[in-house]
N, C-alpha and C. Protein backbone atom coordinates (compact mmCIF):
# COMPACT_ATOMS: atom_id res chain seq x y z
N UNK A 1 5.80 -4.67 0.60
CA UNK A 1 6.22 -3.70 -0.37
C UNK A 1 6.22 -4.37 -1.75
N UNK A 2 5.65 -3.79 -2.75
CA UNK A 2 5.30 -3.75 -3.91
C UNK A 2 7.26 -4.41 -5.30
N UNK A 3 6.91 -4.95 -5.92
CA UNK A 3 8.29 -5.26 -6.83
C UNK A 3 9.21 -4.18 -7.30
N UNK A 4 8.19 -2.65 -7.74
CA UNK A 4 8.93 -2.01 -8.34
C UNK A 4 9.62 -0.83 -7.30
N UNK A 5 8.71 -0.90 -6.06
CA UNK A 5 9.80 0.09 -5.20
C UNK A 5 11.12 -0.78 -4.98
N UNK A 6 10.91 -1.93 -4.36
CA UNK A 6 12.23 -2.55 -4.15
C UNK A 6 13.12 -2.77 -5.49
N UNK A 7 13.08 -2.29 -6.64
CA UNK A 7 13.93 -2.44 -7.65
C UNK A 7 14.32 -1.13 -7.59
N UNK A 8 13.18 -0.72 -7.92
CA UNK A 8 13.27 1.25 -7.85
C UNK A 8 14.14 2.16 -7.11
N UNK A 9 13.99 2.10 -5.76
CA UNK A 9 14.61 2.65 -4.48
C UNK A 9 16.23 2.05 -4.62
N UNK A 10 16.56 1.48 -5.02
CA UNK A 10 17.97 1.01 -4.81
C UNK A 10 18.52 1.54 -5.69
N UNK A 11 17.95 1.25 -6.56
CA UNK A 11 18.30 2.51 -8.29
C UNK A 11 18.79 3.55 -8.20
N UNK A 12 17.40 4.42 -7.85
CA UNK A 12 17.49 5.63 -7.36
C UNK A 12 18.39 6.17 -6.43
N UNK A 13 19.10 5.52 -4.94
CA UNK A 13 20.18 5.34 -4.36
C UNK A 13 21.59 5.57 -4.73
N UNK A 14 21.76 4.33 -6.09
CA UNK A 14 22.66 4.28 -6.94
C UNK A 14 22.80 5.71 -7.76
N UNK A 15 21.81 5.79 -8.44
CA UNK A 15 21.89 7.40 -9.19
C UNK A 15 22.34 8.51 -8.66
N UNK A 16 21.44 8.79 -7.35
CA UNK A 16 22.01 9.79 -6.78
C UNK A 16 23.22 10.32 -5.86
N UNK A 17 23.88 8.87 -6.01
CA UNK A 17 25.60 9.28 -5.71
C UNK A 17 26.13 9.00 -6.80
N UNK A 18 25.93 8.85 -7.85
CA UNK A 18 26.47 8.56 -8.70
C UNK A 18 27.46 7.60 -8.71
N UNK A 19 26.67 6.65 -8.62
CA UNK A 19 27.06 5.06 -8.90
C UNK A 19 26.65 4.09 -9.62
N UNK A 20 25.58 4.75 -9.91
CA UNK A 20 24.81 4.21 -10.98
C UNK A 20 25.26 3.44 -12.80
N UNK A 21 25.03 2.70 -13.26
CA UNK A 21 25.71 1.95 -14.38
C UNK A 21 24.78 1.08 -15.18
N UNK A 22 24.67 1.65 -16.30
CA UNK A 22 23.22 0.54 -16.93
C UNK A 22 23.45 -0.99 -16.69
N UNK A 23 24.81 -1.52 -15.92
CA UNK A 23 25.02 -2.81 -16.09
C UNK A 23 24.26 -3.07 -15.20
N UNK A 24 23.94 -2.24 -13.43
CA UNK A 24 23.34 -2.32 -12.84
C UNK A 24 21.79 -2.83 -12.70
N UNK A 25 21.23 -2.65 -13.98
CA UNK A 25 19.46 -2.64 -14.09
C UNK A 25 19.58 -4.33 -14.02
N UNK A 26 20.36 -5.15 -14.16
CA UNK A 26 20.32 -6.70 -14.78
C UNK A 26 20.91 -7.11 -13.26
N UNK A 27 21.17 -6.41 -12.60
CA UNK A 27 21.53 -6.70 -11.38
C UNK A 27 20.55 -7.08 -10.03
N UNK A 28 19.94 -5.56 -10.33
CA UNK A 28 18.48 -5.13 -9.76
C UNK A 28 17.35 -6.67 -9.18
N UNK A 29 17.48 -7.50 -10.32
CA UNK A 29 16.99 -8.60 -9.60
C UNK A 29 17.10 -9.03 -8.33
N UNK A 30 18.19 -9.02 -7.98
CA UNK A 30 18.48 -9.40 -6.65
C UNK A 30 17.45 -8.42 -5.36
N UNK A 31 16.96 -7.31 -6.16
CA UNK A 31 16.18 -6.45 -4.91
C UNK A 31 15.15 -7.00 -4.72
N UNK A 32 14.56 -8.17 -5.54
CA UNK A 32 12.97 -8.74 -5.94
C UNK A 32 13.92 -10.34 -5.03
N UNK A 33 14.79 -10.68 -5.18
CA UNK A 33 15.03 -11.95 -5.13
C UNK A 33 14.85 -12.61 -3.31
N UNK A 34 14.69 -11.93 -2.59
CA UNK A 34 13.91 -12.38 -1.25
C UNK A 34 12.72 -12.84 -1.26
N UNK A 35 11.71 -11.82 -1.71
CA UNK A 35 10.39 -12.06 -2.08
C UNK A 35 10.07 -13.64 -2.26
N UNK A 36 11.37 -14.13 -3.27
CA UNK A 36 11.29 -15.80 -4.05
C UNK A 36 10.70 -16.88 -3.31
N UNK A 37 11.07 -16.32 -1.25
CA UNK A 37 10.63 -17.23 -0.15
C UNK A 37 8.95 -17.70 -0.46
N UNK A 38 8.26 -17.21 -1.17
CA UNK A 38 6.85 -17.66 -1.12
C UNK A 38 6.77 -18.61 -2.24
N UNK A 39 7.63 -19.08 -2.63
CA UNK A 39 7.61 -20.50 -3.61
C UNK A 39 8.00 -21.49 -2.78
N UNK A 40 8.62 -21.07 -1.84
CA UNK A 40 8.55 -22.10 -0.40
C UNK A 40 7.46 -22.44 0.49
N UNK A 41 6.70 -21.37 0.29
CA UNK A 41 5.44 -21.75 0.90
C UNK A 41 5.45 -20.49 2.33
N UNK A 42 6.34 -19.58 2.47
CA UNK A 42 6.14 -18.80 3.41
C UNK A 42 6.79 -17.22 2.76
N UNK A 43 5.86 -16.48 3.13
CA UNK A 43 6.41 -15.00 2.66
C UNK A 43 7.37 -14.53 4.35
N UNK A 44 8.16 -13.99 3.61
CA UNK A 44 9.25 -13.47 4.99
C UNK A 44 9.89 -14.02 5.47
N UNK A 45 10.51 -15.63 4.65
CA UNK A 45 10.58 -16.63 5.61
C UNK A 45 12.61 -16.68 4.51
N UNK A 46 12.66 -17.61 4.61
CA UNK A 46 14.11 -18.02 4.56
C UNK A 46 14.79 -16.92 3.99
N UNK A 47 14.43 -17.02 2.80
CA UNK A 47 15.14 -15.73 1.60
C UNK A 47 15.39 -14.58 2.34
N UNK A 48 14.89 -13.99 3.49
CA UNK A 48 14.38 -12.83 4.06
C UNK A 48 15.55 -12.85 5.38
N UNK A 49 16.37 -14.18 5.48
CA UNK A 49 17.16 -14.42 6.83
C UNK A 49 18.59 -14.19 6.75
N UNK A 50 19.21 -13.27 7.69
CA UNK A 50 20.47 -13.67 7.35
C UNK A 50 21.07 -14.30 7.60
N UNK A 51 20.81 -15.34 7.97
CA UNK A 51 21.57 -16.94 8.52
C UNK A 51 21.54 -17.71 6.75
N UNK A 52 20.64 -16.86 5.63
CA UNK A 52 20.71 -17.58 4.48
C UNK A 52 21.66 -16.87 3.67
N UNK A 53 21.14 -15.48 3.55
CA UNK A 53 21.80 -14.14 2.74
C UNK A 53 23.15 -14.05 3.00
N UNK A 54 23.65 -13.63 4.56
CA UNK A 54 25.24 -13.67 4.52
C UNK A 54 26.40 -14.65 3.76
N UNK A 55 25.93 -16.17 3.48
CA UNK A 55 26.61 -16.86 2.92
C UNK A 55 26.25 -16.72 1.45
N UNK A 56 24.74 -16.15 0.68
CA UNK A 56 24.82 -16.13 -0.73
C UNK A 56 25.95 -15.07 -0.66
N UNK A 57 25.66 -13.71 -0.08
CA UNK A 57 26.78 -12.49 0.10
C UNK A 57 28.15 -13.21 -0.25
N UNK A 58 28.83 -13.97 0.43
CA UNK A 58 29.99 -14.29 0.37
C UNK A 58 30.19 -15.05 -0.81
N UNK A 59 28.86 -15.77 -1.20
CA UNK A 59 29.38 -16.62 -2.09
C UNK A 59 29.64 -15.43 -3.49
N UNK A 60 28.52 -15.08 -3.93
CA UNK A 60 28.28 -14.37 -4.79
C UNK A 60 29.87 -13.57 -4.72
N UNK A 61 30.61 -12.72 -3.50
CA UNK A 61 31.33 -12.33 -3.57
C UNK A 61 32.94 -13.35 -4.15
N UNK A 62 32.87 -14.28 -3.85
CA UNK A 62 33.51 -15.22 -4.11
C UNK A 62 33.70 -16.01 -5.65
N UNK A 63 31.94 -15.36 -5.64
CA UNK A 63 31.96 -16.03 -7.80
C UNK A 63 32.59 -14.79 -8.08
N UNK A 64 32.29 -13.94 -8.16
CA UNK A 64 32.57 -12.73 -8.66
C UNK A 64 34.28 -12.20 -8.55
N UNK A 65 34.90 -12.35 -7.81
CA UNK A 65 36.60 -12.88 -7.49
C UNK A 65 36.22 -14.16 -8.54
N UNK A 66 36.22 -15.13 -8.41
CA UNK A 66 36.75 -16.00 -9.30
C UNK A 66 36.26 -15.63 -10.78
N UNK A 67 35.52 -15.03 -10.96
CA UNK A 67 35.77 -14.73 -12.61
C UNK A 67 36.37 -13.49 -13.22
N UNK A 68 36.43 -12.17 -12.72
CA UNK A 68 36.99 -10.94 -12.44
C UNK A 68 37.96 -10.67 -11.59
N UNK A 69 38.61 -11.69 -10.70
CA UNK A 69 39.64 -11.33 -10.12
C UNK A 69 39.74 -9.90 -8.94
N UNK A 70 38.38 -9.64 -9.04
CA UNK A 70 37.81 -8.26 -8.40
C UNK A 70 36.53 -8.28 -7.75
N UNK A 71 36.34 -7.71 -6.57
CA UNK A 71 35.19 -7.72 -6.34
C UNK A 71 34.36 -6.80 -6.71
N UNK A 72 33.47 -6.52 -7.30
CA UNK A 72 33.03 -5.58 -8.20
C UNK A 72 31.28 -5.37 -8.25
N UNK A 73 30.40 -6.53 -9.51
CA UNK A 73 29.21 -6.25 -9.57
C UNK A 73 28.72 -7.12 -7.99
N UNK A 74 29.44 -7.66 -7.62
CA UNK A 74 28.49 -8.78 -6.15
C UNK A 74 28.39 -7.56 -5.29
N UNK A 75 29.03 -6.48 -5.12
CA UNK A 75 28.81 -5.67 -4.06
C UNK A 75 27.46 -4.85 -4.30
N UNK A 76 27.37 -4.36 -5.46
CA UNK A 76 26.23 -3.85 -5.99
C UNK A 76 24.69 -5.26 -5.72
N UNK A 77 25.19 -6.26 -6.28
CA UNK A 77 23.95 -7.48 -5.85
C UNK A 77 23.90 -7.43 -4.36
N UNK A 78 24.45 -7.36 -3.59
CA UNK A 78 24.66 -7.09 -2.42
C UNK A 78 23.80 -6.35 -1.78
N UNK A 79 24.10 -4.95 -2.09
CA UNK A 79 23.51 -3.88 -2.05
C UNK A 79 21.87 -4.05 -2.59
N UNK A 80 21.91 -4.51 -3.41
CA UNK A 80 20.03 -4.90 -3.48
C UNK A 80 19.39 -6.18 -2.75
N UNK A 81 19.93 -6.98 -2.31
CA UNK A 81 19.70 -8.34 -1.96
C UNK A 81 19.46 -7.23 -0.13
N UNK A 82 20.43 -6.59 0.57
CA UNK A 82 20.08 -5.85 1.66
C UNK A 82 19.17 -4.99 1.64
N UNK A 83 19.08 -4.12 0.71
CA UNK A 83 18.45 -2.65 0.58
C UNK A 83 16.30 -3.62 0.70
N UNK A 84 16.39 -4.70 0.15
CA UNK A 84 15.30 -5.06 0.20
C UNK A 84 14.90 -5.71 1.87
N UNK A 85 15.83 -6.13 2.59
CA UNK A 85 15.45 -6.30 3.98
C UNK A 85 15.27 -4.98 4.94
N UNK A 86 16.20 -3.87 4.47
CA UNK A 86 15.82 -2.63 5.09
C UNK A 86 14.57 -2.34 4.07
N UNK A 87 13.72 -2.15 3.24
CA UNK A 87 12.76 -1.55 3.21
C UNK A 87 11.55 -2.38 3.33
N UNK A 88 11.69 -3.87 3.98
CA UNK A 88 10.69 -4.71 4.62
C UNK A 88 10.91 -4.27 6.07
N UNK A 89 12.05 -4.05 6.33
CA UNK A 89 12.29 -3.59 8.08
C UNK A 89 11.42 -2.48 8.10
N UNK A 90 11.45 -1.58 7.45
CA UNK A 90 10.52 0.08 7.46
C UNK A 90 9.22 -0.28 7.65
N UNK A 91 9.13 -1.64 6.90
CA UNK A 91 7.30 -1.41 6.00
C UNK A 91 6.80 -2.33 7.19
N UNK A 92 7.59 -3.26 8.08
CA UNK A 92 6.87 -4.03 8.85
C UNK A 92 7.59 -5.05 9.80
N UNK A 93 8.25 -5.58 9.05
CA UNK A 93 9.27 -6.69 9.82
C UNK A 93 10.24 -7.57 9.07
N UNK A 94 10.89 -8.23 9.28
CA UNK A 94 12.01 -8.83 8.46
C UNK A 94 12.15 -9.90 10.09
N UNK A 95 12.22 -11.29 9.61
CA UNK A 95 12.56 -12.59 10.19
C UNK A 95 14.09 -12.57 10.29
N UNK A 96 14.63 -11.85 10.64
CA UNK A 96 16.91 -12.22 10.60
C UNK A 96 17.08 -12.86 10.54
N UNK A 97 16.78 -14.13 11.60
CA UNK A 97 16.97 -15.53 12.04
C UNK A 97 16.66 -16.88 11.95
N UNK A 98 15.86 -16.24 10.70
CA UNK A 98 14.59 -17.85 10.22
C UNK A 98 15.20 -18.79 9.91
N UNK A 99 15.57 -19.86 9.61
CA UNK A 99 14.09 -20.69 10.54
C UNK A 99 14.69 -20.70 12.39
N UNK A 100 15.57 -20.66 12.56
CA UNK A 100 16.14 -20.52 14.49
C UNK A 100 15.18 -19.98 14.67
N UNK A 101 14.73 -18.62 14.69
CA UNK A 101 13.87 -17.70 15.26
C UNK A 101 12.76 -17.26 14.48
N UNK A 102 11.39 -17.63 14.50
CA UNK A 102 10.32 -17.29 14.00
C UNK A 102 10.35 -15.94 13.95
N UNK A 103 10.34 -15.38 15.05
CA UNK A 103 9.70 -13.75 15.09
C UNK A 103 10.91 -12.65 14.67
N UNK A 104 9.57 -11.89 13.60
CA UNK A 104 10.86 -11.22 13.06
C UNK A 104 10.64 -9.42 13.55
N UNK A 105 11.40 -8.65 13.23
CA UNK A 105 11.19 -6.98 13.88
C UNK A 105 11.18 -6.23 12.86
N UNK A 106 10.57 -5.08 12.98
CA UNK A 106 10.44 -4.38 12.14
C UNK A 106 9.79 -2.91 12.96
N UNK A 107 9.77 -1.94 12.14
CA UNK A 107 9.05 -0.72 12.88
C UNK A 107 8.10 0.02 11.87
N UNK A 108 7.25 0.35 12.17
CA UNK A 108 5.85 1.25 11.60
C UNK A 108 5.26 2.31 11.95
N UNK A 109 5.17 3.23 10.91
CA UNK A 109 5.17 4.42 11.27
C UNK A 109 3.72 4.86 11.34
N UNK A 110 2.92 4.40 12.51
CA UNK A 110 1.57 4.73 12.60
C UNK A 110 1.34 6.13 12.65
N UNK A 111 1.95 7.30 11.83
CA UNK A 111 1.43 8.46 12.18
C UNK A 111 -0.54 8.98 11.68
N UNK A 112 -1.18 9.29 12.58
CA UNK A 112 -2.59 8.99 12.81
C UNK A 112 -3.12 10.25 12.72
N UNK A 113 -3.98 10.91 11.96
CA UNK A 113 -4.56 12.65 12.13
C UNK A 113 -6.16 12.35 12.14
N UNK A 114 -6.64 12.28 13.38
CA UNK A 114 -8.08 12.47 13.30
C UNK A 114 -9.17 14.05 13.24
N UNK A 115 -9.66 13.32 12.16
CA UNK A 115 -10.65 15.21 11.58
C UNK A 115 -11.67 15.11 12.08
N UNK A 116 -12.32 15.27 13.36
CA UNK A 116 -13.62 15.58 13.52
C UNK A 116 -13.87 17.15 13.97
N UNK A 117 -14.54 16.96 15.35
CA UNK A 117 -14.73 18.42 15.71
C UNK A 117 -13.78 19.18 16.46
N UNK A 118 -12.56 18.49 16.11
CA UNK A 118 -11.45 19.22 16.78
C UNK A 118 -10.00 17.91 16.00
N UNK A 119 -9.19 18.67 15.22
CA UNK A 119 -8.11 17.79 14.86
C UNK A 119 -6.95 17.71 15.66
N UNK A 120 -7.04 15.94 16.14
CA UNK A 120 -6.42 15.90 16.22
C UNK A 120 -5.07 14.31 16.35
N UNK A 121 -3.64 14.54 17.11
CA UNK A 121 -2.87 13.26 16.64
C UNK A 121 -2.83 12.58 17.23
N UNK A 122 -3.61 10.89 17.21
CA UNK A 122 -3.40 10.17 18.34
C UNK A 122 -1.88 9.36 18.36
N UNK A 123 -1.28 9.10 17.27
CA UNK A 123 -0.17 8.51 17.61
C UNK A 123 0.71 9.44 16.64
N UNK A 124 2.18 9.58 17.00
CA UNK A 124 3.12 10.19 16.09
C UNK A 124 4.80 9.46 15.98
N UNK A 125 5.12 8.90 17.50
CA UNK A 125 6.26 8.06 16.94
C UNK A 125 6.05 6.69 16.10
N UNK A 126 7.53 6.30 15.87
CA UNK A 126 7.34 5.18 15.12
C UNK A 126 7.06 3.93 16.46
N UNK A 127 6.74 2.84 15.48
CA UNK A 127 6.34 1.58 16.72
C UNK A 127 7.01 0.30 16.58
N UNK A 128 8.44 0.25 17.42
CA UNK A 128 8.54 -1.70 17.03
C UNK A 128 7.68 -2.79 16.98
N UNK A 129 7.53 -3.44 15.68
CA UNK A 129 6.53 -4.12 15.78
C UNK A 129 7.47 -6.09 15.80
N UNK A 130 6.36 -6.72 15.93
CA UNK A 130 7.19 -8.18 16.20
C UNK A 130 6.20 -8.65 14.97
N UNK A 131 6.64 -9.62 14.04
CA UNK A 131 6.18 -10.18 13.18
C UNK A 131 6.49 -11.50 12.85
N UNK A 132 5.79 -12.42 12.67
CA UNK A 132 5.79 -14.05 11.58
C UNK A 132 5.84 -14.46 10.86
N UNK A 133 6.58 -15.27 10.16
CA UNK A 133 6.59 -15.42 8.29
C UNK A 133 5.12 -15.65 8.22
N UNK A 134 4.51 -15.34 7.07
CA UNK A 134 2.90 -15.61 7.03
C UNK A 134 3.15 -17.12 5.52
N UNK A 135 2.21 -17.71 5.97
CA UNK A 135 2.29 -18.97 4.84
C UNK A 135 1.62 -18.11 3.73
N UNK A 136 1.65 -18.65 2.87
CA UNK A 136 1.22 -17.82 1.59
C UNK A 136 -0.07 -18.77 0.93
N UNK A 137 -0.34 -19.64 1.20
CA UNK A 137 -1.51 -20.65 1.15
C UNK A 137 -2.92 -19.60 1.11
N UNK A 138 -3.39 -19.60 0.23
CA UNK A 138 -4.41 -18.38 0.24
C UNK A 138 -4.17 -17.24 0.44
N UNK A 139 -3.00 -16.40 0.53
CA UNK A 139 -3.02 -15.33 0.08
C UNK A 139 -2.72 -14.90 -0.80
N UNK A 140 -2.69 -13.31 -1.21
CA UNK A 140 -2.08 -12.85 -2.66
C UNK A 140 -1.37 -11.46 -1.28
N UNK A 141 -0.57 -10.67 -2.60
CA UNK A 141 0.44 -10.05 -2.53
C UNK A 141 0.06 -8.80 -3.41
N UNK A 142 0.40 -7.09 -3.25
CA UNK A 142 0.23 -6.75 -4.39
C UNK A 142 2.03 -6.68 -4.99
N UNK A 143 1.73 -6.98 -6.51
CA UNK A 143 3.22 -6.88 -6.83
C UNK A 143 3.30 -5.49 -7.38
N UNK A 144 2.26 -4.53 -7.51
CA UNK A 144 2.65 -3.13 -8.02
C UNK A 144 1.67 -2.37 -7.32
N UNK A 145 2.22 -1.11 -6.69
CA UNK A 145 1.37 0.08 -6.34
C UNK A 145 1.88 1.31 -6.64
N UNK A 146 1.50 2.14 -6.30
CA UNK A 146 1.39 3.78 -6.63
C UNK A 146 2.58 4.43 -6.04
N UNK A 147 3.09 3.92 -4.94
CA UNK A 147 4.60 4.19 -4.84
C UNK A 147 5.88 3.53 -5.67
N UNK A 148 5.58 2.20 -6.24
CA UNK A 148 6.46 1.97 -6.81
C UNK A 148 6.09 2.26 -8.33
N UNK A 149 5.39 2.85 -8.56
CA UNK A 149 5.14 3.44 -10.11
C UNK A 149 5.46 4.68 -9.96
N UNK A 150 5.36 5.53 -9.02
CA UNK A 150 6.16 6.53 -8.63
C UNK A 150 7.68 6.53 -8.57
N UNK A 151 8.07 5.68 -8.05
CA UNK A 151 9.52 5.53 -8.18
C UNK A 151 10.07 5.35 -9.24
N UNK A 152 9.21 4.09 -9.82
CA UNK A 152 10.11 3.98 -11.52
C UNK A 152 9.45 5.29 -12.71
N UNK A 153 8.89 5.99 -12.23
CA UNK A 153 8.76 7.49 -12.63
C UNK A 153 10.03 8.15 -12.58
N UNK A 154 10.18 8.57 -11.27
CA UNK A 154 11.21 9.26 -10.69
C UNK A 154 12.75 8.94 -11.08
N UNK A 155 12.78 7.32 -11.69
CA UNK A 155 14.28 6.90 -11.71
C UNK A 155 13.92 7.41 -13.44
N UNK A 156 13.10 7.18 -13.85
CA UNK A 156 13.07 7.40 -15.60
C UNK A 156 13.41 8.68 -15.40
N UNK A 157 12.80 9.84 -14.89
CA UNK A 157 12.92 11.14 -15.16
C UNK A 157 14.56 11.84 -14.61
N UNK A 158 15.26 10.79 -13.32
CA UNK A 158 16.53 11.46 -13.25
C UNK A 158 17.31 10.58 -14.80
N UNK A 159 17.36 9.64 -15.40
CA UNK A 159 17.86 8.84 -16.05
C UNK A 159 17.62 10.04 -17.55
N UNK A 160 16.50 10.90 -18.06
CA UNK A 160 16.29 11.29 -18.85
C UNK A 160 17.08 12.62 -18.55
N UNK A 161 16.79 13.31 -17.25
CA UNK A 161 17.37 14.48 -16.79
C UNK A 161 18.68 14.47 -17.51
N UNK A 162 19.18 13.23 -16.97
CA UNK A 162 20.89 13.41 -17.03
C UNK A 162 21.71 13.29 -18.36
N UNK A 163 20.45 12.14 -19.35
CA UNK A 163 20.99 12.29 -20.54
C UNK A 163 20.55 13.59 -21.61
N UNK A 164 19.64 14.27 -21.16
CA UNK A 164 19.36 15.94 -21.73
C UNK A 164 20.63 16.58 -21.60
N UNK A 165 21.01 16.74 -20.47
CA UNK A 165 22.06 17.30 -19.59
C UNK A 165 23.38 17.21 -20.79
N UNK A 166 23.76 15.86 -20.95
CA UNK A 166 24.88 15.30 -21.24
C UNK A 166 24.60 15.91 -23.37
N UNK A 167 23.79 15.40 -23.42
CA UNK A 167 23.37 15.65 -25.05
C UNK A 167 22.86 17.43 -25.53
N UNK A 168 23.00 18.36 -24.52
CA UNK A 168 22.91 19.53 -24.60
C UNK A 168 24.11 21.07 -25.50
């Protein structure tokens, strides 16, 4: 999945319960900040585990008490630092356990419509799939596509909606 859905989608989340807070956008990093595992040399791999994440979670929750006395913006970092393992879980797989456990799970939604001389569906549920951190040594990544330019569409246009709304 692309940089700007995983910034995007959590946004958008936020907005539409209205939880949303411009302090939030500086936050948002954290939805990109898994991804970081391929400066290690493996995509899907540590950043992506929660044997790593649960203790930033705590910590982060822990800075955040020690300077605010409250737990407050870490829950929101929180909330994007997860929201990005559930929408790698959707898109394919997520490693939980890395490095203990190589293989990671995920599910994919092979829905399939063949058009010839009669249409029709060869597959329609979703499929658990089992997956591997992939080394990143010769590959590339895309960091933007057409859903996540869609999304940061969609978050501009409720963000504009609401201030029409308010300035009316």
């Amino acid at each position: 999945m692309d940089i700007l859905t995983h910034i995007f989608l959590p946004l958008i989340a936020l907005y539409s319960v209205g939880e949303f807070k411009k302090k939030y956008l500086l936050l948002s990093v954290f939805a990109i900040f898994p991804d970081f595992d391929v400066f290690l040399g493996v995509h899907r791999g540590l950043f992506h585990s929660l044997i790593f994440l649960i203790p930033l979670a705590i910590f982060l929750m822990l800075l955040d008490y020690g300077l605010l006395f409250k737990i407050k913006y870490s829950l929101v970092a929180i909330f994007f630092l997860f929201s990005h393992l559930f929408l790698d879980f959707l898109a394919g797989g997520v490693p939980f356990f890395y490095p203990v456990i190589d293989t990671g799970v995920g599910i994919k939604f092979p829905f399939v419509i063949n058009f010839g001389s009669s249409i029709t569906i060869t597959e329609f549920l979703p499929k658990l799939v089992y997956i591997t951190p992939e080394l990143v040594h010769g590959k590339s990544f895309d960091a933007f596509s057409g859903f996540g330019i869609a999304a940061m569409i969609l978050f501009a246009f409720m963000c504009y909606w609401n201030w029409r709304g308010r300035n009316e």
